[in-house]
C-alpha atoms as a PDB file:
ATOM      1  CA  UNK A   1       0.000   0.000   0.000  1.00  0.00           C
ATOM      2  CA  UNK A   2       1.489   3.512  -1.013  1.00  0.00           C
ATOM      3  CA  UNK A   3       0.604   6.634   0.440  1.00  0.00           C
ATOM      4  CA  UNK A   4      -2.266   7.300  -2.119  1.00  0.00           C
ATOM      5  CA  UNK A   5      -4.003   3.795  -1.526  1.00  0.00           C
ATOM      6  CA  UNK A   6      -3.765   4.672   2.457  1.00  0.00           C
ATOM      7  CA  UNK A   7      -5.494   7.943   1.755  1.00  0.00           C
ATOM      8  CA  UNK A   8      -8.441   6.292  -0.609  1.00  0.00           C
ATOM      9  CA  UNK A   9      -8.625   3.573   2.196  1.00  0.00           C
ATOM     10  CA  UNK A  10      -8.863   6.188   5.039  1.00  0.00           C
ATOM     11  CA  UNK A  11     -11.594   8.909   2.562  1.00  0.00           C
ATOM     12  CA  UNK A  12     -13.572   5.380   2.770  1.00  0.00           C
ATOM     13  CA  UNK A  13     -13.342   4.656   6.311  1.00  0.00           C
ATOM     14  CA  UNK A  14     -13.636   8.270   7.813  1.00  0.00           C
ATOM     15  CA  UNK A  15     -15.970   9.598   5.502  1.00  0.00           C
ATOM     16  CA  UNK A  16     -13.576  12.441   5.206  1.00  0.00           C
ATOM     17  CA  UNK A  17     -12.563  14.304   1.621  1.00  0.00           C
ATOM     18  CA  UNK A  18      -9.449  13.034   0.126  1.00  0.00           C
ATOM     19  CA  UNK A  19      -7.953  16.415   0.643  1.00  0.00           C
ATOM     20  CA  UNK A  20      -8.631  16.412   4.749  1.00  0.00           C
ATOM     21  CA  UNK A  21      -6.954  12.799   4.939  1.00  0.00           C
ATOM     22  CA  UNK A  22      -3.917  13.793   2.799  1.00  0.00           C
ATOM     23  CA  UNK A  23      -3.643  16.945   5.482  1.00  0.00           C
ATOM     24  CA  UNK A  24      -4.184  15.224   8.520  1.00  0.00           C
ATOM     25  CA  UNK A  25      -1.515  12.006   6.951  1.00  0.00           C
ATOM     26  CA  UNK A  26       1.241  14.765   5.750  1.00  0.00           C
ATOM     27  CA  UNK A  27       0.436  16.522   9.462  1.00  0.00           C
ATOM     28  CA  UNK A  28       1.040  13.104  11.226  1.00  0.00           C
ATOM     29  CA  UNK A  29       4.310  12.446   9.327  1.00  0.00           C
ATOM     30  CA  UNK A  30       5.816  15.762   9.266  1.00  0.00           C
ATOM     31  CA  UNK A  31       5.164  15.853  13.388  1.00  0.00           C
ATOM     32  CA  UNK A  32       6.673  12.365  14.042  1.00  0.00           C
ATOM     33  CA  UNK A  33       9.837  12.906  11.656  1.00  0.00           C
ATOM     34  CA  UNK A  34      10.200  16.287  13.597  1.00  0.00           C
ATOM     35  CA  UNK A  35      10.215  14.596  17.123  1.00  0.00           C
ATOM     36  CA  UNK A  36      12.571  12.076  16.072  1.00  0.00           C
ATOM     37  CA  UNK A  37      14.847  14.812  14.704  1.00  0.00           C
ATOM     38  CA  UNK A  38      15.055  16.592  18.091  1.00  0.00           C
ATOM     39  CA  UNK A  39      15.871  13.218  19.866  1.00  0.00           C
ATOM     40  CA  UNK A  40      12.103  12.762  20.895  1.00  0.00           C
ATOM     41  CA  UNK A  41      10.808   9.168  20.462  1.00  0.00           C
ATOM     42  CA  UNK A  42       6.888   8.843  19.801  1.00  0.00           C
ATOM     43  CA  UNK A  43       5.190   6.217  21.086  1.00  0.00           C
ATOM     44  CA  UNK A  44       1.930   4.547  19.351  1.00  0.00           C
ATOM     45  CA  UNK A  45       0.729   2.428  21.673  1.00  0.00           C
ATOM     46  CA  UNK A  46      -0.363  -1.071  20.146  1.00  0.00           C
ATOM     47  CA  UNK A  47       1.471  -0.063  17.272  1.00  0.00           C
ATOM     48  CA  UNK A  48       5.041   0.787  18.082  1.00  0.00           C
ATOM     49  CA  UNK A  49       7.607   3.347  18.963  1.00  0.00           C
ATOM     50  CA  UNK A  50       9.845   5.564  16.689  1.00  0.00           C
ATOM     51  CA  UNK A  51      13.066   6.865  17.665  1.00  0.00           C
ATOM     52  CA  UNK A  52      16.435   7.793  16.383  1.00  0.00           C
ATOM     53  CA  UNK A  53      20.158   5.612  16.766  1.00  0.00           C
ATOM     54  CA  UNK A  54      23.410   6.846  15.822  1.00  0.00           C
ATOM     55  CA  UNK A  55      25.359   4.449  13.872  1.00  0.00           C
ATOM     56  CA  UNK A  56      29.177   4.130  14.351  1.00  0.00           C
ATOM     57  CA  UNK A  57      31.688   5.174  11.488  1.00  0.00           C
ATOM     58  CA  UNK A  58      32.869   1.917   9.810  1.00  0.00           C
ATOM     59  CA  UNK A  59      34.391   0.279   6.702  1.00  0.00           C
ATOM     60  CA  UNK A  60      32.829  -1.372   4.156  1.00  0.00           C
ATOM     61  CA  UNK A  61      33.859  -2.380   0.358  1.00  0.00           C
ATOM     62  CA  UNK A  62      32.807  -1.101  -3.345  1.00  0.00           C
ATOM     63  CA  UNK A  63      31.309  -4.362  -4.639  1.00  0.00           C
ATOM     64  CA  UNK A  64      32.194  -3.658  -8.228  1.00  0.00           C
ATOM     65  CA  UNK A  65      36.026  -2.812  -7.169  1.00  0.00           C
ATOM     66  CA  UNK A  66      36.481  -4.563  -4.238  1.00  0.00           C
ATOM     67  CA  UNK A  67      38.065  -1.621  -2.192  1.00  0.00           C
ATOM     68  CA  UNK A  68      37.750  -0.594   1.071  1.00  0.00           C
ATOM     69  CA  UNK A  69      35.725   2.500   1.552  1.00  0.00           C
ATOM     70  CA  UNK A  70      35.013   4.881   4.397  1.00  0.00           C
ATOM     71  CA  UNK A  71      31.735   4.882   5.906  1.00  0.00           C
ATOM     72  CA  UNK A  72      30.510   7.789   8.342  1.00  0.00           C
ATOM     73  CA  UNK A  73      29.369   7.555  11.386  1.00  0.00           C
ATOM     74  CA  UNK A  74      25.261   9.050  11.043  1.00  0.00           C
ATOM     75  CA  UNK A  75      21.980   8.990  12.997  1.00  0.00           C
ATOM     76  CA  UNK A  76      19.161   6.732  11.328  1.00  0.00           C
ATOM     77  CA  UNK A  77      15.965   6.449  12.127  1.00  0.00           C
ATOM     78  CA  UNK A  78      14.419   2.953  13.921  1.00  0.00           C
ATOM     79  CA  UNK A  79      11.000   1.511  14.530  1.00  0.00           C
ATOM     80  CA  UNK A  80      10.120  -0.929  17.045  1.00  0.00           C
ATOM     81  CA  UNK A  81       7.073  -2.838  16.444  1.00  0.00           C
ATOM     82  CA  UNK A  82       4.827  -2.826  20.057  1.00  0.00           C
ATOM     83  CA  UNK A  83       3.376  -5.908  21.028  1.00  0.00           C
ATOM     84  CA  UNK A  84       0.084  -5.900  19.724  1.00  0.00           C
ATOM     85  CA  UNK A  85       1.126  -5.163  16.714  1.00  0.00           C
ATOM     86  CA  UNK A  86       3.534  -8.252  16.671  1.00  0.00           C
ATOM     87  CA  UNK A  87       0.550 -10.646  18.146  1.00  0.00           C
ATOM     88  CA  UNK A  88      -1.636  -9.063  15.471  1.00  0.00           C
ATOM     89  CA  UNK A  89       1.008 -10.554  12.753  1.00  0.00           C
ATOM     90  CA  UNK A  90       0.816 -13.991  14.143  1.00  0.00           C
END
């Protein structure tokens, strides 16, 4: 499911218009990746928990040359699936 499909599913489900979904989705997104950003985790419960991790500098290899290549250290961004979420799976 892409973003679009979510939106049609949600228009369906809420009753909303296609343009209030879109706002509220982008609104929900933009507010999460902003919390994570300032080292804020958010925390959906029955769904899961997003948060940031800083990932060491390392070195890896060009696979078409074969030679070693620097890799910087950065901050990604994790998810960890809560547990209703996981029993929902199985």
């Amino acid at each position: 499911m892409n973003k679009a499909e979510l939106v049609d599913q949600l228009t369906a489900e809420l009753g909303l218009t296609k343009a209030d979904c879109e706002r509220v989705l982008d609104s929900a997104i933009e507010n999460i990746k902003k919390t994570v950003k300032k080292g804020g985790d958010v925390t959906l419960v029955g769904f899961g928990t997003f948060t940031r991790s800083k990932r060491k500098a390392r070195i890896g290899r060009n696979p078409q040359t074969g030679s070693e290549i620097k890799i910087p250290a950065c901050t990604v961004p994790k998810f960890r699936p809560g547990k209703a979420f996981k029993e929902f799976l199985n």
